[in-house]
Protein backbone atom coordinates (compact mmCIF):
# COMPACT_ATOMS: atom_id res chain seq x y z
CA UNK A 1 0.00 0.00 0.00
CA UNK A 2 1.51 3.74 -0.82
CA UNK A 3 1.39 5.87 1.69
CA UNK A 4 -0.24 9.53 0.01
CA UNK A 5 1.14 12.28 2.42
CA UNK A 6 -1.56 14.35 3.89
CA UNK A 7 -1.85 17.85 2.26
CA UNK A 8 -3.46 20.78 4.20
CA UNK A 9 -4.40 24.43 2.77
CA UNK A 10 -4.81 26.95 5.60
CA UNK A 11 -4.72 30.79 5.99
CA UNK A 12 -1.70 31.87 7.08
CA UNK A 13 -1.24 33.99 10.63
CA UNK A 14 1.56 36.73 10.42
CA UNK A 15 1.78 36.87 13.37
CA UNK A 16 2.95 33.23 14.12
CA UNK A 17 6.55 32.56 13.84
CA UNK A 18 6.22 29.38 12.35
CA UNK A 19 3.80 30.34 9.69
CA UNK A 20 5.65 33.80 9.00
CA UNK A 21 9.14 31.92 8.40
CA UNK A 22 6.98 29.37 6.11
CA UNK A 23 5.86 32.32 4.54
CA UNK A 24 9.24 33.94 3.80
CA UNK A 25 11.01 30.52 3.12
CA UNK A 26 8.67 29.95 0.37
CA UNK A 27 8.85 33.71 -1.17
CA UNK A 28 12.27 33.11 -1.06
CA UNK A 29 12.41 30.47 -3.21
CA UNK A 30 10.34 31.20 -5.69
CA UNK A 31 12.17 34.67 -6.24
CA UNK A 32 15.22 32.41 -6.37
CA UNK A 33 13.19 30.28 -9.50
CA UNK A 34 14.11 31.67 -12.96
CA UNK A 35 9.90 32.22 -12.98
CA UNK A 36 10.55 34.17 -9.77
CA UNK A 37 13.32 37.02 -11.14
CA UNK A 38 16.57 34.28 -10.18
CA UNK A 39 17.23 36.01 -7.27
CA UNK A 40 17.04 35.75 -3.50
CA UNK A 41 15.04 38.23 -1.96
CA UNK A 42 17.19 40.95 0.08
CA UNK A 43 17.39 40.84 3.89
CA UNK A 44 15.38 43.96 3.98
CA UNK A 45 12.73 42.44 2.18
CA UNK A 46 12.56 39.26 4.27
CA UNK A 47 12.97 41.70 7.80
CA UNK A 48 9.55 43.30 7.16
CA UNK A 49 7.63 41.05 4.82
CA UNK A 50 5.32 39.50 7.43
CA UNK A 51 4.54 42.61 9.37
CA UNK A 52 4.16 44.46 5.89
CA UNK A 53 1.57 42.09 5.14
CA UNK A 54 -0.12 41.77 8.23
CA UNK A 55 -0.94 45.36 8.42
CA UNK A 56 -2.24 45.08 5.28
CA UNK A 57 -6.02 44.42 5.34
CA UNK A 58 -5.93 43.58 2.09
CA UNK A 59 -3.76 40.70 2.06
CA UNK A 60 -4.28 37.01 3.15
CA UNK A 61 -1.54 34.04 2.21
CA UNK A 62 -2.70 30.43 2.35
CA UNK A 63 0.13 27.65 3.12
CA UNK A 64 -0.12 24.57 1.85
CA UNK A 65 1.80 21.71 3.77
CA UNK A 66 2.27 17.95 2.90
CA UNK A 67 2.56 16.50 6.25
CA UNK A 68 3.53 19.47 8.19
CA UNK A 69 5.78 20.49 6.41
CA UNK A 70 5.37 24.12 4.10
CA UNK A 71 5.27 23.46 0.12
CA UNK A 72 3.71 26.02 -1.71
CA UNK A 73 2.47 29.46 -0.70
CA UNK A 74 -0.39 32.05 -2.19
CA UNK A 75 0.23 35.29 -1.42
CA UNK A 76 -3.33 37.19 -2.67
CA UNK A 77 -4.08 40.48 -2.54
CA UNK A 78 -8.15 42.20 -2.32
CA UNK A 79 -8.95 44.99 -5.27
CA UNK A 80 -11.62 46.19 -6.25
CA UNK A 81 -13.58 45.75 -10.07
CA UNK A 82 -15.48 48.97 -10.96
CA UNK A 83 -17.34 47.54 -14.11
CA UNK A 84 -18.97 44.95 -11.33
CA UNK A 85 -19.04 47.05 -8.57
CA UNK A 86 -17.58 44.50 -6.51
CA UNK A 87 -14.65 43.41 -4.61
CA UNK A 88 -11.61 40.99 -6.75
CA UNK A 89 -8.73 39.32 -5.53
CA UNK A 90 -5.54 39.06 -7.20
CA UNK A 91 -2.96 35.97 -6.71
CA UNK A 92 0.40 37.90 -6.48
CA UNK A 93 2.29 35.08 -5.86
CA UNK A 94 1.90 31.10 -6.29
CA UNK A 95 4.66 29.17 -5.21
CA UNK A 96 5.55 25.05 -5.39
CA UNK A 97 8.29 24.20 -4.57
CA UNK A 98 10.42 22.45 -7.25
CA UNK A 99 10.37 19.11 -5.57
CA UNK A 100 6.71 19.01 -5.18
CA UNK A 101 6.03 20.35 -8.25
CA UNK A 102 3.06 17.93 -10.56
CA UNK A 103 1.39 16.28 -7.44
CA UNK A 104 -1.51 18.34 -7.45
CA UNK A 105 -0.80 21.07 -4.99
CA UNK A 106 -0.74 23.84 -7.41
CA UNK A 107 -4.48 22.93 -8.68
CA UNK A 108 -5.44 22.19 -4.65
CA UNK A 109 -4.01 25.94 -4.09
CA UNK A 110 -5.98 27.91 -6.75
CA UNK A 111 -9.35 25.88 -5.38
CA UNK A 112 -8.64 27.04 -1.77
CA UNK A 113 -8.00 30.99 -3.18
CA UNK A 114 -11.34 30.69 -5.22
CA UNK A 115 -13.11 29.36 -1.92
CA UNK A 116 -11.71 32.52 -0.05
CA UNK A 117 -12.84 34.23 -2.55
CA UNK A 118 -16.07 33.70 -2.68
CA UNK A 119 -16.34 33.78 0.94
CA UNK A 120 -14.97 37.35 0.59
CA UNK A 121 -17.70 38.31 -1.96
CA UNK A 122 -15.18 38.42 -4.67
CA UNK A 123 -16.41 38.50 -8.58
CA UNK A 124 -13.14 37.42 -10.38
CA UNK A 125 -9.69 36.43 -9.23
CA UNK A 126 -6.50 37.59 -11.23
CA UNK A 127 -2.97 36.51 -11.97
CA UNK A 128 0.03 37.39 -13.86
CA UNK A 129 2.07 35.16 -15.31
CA UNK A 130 4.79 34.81 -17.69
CA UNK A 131 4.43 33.34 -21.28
CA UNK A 132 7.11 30.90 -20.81
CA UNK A 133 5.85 29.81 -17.40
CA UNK A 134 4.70 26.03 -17.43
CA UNK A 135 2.25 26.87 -14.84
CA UNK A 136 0.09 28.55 -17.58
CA UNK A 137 -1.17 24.95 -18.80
CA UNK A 138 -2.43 24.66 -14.65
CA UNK A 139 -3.71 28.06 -14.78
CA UNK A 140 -5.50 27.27 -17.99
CA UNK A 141 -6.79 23.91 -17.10
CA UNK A 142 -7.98 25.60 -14.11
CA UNK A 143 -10.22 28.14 -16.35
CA UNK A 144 -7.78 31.93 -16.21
CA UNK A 145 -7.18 33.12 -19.53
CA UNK A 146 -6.79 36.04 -21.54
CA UNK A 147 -8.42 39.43 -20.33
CA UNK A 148 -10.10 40.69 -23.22
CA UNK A 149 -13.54 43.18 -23.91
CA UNK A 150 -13.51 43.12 -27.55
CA UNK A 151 -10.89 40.46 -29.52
CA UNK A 152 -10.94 43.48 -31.79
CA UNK A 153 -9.13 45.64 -29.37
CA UNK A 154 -6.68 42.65 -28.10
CA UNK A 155 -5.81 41.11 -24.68
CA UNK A 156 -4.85 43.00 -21.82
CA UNK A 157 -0.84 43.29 -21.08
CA UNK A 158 0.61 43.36 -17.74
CA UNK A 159 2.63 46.76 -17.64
CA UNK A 160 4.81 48.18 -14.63
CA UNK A 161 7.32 50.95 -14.04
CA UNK A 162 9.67 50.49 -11.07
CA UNK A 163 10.04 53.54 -8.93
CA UNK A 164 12.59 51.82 -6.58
């Protein structure tokens, strides 16, 4: 008989040490991933992260762990859509970790942000991604796609400009 380790999705608390370093460890190495940037993030970054977010009422992580221990991480933001009038919430970050990568976590991840969600009152969820990310063929399968109004007027791009 094989043994299927347990995998739990939970929102994460800030404020707990365990679940803040879980938090951080996981950032970390998915800005370390070539999908991530390729880089760690700074000591700065990782000194405030968890207090940054948890003064930020519009932010809520979920963890997932296969038996106890953390494997991938949502960090999810709450917006707001004006053409519905009604909150949205935006996946910032979704994070496997390479090892655990195609057993289902990723897919058991984007179900718990749409339940939060829609227990939030949320009309649509967002992401970003890049076009050479595999995770696209998840996100896909999973029913995100193109932004578009009018295929006559194209899809929506992702723009930024740094100011730091």
């Amino acid at each position: 008989m094989n043994f299927v380790p347990a995998l739990t999705i939970a929102l994460a608390d800030y404020r707990d040490p365990r679940d803040a370093a879980d938090v951080i460890a996981l950032l970390d190495a998915y800005a370390r991933d070539p999908m991530g940037g390729g880089e760690p993030l700074s000591a700065p970054v990782k000194a405030r992260l968890t207090d940054d977010l948890a003064a930020n009422r519009h932010a809520f992580s979920l963890l997932a762990r296969r038996d106890d221990e953390a494997v991938g991480l949502a960090n999810c933001f709450m917006g707001y859509s004006t053409f519905a009038a009604a909150p949205l919430v935006n996946i910032h970050d979704l994070v496997v970790l390479p090892g655990h990568r195609g057993a289902g976590i990723g897919k058991a991840l984007l179900a718990a942000i749409e339940a939060e969600a829609l227990k939030r009152g949320a009309c649509k969820i967002t992401l970003e991604v890049l076009s050479g990310n595999p995770a696209r063929h998840l996100y896909a399968a999973c029913g995100y796609g193109d932004y578009q109004l009018d295929p006559a007027a194209g899809h929506a791009l992702f723009w930024q400009k740094r100011l730091t």
